[in-house]
Protein backbone atom coordinates (compact mmCIF):
# COMPACT_ATOMS: atom_id res chain seq x y z
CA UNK A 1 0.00 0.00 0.00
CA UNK A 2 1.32 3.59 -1.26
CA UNK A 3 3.06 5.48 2.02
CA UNK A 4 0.55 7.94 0.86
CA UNK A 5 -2.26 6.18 2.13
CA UNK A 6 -0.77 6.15 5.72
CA UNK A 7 -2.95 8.84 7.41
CA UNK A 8 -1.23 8.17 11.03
CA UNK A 9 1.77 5.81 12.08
CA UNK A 10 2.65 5.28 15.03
CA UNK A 11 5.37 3.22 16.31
CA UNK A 12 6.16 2.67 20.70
CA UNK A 13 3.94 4.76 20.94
CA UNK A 14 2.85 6.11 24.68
CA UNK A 15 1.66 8.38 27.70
CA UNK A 16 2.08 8.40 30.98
CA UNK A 17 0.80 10.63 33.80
CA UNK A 18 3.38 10.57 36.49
CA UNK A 19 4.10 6.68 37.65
CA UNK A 20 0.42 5.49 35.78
CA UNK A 21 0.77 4.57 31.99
CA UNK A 22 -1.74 4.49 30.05
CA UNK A 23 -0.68 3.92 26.72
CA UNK A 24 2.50 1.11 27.21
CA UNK A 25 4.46 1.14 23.87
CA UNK A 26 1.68 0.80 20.90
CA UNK A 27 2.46 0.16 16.96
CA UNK A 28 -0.51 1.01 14.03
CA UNK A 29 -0.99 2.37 10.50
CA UNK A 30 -4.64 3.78 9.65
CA UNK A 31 -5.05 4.08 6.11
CA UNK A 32 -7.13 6.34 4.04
CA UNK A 33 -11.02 5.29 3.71
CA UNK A 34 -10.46 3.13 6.42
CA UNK A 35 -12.66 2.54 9.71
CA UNK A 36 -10.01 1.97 12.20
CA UNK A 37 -11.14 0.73 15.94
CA UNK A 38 -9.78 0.23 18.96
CA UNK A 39 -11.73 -2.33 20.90
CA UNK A 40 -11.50 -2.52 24.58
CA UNK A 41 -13.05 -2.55 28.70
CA UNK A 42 -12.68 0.90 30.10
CA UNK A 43 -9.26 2.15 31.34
CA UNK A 44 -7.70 -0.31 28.48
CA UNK A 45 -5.51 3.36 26.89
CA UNK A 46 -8.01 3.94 24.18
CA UNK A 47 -9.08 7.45 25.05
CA UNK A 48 -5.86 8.20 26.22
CA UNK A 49 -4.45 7.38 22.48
CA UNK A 50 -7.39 9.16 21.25
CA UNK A 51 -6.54 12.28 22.92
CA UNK A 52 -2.62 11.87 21.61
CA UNK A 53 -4.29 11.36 17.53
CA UNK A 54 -6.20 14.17 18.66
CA UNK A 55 -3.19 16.65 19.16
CA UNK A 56 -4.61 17.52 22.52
CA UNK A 57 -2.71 14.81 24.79
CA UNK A 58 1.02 14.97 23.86
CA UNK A 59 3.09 11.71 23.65
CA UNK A 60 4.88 10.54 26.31
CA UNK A 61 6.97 8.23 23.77
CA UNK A 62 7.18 6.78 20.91
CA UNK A 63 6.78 7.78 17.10
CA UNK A 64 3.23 9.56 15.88
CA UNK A 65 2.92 11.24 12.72
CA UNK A 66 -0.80 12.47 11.76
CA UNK A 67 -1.34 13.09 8.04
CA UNK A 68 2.46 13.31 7.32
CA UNK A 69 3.00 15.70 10.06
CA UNK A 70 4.26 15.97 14.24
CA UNK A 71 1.57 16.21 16.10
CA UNK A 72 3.29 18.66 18.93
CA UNK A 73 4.93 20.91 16.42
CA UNK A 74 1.94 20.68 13.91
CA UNK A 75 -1.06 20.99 16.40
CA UNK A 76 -2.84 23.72 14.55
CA UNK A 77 -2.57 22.15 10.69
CA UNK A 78 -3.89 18.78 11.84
CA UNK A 79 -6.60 20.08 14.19
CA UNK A 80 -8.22 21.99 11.26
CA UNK A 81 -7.95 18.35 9.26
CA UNK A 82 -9.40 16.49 12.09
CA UNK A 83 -13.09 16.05 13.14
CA UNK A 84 -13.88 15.06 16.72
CA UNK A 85 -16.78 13.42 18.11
CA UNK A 86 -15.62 13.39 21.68
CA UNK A 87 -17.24 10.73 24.70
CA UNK A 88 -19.05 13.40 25.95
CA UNK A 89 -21.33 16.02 24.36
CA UNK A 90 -20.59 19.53 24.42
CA UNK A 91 -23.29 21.33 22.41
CA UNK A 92 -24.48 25.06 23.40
CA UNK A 93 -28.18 24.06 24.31
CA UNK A 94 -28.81 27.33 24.54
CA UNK A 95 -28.37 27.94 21.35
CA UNK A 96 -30.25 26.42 18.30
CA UNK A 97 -29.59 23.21 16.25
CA UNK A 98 -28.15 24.90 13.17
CA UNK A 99 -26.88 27.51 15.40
CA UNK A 100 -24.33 25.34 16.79
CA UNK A 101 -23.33 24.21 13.35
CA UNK A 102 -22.71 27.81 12.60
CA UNK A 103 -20.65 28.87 15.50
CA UNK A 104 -18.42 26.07 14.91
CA UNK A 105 -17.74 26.23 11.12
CA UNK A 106 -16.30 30.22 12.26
CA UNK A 107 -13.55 28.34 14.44
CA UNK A 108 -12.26 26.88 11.04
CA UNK A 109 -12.72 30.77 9.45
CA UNK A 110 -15.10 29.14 6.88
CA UNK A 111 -16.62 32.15 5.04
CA UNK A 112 -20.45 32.52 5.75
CA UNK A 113 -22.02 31.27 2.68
CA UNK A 114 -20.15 28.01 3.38
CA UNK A 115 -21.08 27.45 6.78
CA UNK A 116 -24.38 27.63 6.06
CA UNK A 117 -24.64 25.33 2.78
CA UNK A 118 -22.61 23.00 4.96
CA UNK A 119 -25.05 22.96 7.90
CA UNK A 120 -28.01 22.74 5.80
CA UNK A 121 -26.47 19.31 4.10
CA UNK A 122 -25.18 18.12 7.40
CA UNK A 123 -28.80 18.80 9.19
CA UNK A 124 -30.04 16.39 6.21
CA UNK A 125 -27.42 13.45 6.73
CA UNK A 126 -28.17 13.19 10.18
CA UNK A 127 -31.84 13.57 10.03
CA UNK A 128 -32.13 17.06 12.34
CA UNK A 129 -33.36 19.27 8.95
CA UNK A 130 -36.48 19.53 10.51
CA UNK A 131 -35.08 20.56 13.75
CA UNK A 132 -32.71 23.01 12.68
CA UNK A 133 -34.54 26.34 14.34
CA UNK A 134 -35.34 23.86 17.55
CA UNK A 135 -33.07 24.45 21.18
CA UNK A 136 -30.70 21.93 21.91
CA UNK A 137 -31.69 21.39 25.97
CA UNK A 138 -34.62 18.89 24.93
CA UNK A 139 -33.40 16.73 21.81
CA UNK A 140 -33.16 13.62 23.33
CA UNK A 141 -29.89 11.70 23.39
CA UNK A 142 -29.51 10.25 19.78
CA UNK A 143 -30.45 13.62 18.45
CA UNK A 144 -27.69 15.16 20.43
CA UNK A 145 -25.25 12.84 19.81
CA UNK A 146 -26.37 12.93 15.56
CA UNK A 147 -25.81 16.75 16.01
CA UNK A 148 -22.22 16.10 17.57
CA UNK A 149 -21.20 14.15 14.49
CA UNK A 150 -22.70 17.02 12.35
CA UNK A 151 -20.78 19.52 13.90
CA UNK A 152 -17.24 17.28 13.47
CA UNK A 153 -18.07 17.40 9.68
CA UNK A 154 -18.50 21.13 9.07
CA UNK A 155 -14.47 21.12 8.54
CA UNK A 156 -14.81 18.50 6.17
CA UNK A 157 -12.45 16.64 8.04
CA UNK A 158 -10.28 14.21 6.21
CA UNK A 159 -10.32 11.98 9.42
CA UNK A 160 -13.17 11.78 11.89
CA UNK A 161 -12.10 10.75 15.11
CA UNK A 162 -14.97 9.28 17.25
CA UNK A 163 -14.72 8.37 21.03
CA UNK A 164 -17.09 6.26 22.48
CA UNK A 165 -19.69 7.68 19.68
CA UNK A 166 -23.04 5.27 21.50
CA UNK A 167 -22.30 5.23 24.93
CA UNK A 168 -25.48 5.95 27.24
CA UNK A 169 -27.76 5.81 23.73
CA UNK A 170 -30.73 3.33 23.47
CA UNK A 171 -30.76 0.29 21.03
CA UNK A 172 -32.78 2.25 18.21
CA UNK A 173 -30.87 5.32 18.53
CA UNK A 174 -27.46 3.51 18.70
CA UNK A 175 -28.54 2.12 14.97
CA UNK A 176 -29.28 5.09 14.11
CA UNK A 177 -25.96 6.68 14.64
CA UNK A 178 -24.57 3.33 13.09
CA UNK A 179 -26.64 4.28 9.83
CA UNK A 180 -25.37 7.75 9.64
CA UNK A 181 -21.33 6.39 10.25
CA UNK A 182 -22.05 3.74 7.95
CA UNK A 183 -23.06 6.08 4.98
CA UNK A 184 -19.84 8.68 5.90
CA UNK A 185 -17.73 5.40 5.41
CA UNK A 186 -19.31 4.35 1.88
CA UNK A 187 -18.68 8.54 1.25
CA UNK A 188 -14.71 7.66 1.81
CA UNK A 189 -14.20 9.66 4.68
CA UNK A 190 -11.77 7.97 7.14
CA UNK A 191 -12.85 7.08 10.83
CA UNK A 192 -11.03 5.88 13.49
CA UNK A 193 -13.18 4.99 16.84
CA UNK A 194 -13.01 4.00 20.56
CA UNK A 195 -15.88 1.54 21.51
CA UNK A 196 -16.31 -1.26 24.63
CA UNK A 197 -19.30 -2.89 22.24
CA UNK A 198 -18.23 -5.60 20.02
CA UNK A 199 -21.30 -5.26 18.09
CA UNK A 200 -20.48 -1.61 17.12
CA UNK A 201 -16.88 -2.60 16.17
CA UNK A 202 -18.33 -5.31 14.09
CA UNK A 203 -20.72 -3.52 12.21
CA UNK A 204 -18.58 -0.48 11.97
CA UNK A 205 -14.61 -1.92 11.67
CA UNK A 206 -12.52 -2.54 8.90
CA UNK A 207 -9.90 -3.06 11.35
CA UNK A 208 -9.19 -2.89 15.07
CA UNK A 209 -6.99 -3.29 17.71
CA UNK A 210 -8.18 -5.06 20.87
CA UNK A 211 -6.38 -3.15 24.00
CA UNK A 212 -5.81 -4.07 27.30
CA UNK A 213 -3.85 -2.64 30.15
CA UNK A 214 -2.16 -0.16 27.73
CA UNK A 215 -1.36 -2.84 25.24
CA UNK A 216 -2.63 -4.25 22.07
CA UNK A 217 -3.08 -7.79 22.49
CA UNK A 218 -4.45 -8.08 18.81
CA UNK A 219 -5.26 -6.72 15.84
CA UNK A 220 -6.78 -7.21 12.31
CA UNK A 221 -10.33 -7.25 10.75
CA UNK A 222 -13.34 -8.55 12.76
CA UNK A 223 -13.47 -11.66 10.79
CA UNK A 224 -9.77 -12.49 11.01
CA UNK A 225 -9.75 -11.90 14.90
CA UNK A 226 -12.57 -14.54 15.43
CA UNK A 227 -10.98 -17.28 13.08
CA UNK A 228 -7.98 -16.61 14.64
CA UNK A 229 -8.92 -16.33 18.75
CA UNK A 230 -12.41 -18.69 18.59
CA UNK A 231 -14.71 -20.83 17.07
CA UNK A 232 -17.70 -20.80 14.37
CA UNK A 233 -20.16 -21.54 17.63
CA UNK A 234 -20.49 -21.08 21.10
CA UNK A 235 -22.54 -22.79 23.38
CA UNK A 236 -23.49 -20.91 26.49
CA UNK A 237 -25.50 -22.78 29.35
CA UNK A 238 -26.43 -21.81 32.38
CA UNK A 239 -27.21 -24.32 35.55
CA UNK A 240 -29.23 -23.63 38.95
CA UNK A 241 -26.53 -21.49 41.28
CA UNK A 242 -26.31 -24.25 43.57
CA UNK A 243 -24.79 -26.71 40.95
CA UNK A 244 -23.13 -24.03 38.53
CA UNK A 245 -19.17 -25.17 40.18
CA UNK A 246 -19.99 -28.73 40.09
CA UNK A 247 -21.30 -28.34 36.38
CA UNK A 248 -18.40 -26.28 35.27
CA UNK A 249 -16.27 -29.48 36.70
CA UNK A 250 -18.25 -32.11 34.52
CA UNK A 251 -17.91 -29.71 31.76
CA UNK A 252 -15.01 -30.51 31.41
CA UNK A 253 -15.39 -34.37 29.63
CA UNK A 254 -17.08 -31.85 27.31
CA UNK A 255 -16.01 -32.27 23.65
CA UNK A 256 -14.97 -28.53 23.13
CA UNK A 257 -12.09 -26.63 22.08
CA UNK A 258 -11.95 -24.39 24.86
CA UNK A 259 -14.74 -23.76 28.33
CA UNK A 260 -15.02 -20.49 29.81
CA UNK A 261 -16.54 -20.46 33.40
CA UNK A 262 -18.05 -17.10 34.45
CA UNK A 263 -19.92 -16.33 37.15
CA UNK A 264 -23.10 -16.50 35.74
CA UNK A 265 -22.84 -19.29 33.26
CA UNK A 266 -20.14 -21.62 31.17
CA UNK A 267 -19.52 -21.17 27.31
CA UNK A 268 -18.00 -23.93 25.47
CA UNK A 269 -16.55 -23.07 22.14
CA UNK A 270 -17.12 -26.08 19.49
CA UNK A 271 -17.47 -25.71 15.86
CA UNK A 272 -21.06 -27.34 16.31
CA UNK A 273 -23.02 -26.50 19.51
CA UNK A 274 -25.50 -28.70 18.43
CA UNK A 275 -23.66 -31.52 19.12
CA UNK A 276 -22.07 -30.36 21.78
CA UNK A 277 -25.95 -29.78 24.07
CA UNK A 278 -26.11 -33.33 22.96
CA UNK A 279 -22.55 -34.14 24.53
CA UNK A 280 -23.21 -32.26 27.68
CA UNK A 281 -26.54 -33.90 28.11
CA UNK A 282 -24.98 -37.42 27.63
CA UNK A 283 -23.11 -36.56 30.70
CA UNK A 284 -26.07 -36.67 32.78
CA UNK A 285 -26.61 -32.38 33.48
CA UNK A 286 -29.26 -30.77 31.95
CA UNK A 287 -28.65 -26.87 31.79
CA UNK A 288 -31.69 -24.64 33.17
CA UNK A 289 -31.19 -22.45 29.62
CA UNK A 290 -29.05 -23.12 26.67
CA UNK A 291 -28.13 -20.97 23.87
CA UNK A 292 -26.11 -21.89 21.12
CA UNK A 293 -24.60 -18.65 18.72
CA UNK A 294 -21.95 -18.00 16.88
CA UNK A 295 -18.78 -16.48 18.00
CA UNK A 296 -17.94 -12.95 18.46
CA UNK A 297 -15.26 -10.24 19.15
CA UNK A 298 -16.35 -10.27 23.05
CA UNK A 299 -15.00 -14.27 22.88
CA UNK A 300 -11.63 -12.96 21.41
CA UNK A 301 -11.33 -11.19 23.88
CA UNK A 302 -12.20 -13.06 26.56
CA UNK A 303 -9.60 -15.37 25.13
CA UNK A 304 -7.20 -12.41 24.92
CA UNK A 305 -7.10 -11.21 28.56
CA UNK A 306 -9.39 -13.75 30.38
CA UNK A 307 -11.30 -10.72 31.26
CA UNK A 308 -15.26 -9.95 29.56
CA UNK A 309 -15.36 -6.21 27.63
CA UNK A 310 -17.76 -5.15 30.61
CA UNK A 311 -15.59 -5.89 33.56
């Protein structure tokens, strides 16, 4: 791949603050037109590198270069090539929908007319046209957070940095945010995302990075990372609390590739759960539930760090 198409290397790199480190030594490329992720339980460094792509957080270590340039003598140029969706709102409610598409386009020193052809198109692709002259204090959630990723684009950014982009949000409005990042991806704009759901990295991902403790204990595209770290099928059971220990030690004449015991219920990963509910049952339990799915980035990473994205 052309060097060209490297929008940020980094190589060792890290931060610390004071004796804590939260970023331990990491090494990535993110290409143009890519959706980069970095997949990982809170605390795991992925805001913290975030903040350093960001040019807000500066390096502690390591090698970073952001669209061919240093990020702590270049600050400025990248900023006004960057959009940033950060983990935590920070609209003016006071102020109007399109006004806060307005005021934000005059950071960049957009001339007027553009700003507002901008915000008009941007209040279409997230669906707020018909809120544009409404406050911000009583859009609900989604619309907020559809408004934040409207107001990253007014620069047209040529990467959009987005941390944590669905935390707090309900199912439906989570998808709906997924639609809208979806469609900027199929547009070619470049993304690059924090998330702790393995669904959103999924759907979203071209390629990720699984972090823990400051580390990247993997990397490559959803699909690769489950061939590689689990199985086509899972089968999760659950037994009365009373029994779940001396279950989990049956379990284990199981024919499976690998048994996770957690404290709620045992997975066993097989390539046919079918079969395997008809093993388990041969050895005389019979689970109160069983559910048999297929594998997914929260079982690579349980096999990763023996810890579940939640904990």
């Amino acid at each position: 791949m052309p060097a060209t198409d490297v929008l940020i290397h980094a190589r060792g790199l890290a931060k610390s603050f004071g004796s804590a480190t939260a970023v331990a030594g990491i090494d990535f490329d993110l290409h143009r037109a890519e959706a980069f992720g970095f997949l990982g339980p809170n605390g795991a460094g992925k805001s913290s590198t975030m903040r350093m792509i960001g040019c807000v957080s500066p390096p502690s270590g390591g090698e970073l270069s952001i669209l061919g340039l240093d990020p702590v003598a270049d600050g400025p140029a990248i900023r006004a090539r960057l959009g940033v969706v950060p983990q935590q709102d920070t609209l003016d409610v006071e102020l109007t929908v399109r006004e806060n598409l307005i005021i934000y386009g005059r950071y960049f020193g957009l001339p007027r007319g553009v700003i507002a052809e901008r915000a008009a198109r941007l209040l279409e692709f997230v669906q707020l046209a018909d809120r544009a002259e409404d406050q911000v204090e009583p859009l609900s959630g989604g619309m907020k957070r559809r408004l934040t990723i409207a107001r990253s684009l007014i620069n047209e950014p040529e990467i959009l940095l987005l941390d944590e982009p669905t935390t707090g949000l309900d199912p439906q409005a989570r998808h709906a945010v997924w639609d809208r990042l979806y469609r900027l991806k199929q547009q070619g704009v470049t993304l690059v995302l924090t998330t702790h759901y393995m669904d959103e990295a999924e759907q979203l991902c071209d390629r990720l990075v699984v972090m823990d403790r400051g580390k990247i204990a993997a990397g490559g595209s959803p699909r690769d990372l489950i061939g590689r770290y689990s199985t086509p099928e899972v089968l999760e059971l659950r037994f009365d609390p009373a029994g779940h220990q001396q279950a989990a030690e049956k379990l284990m004449d199981a024919p499976a590739e690998r048994m996770e015991v957690l404290a709620d219920r045992v997975l066993l990963y097989t390539r046919d759960g079918d079969a395997a509910l008809t093993a388990v049952r041969g050895l005389g339990l019979e689970p109160l539930t069983s559910l048999v799915r297929r594998s997914t980035l929260e079982d690579v990473f349980l096999r990763l760090t023996g810890r579940r994205l939640e904990d």
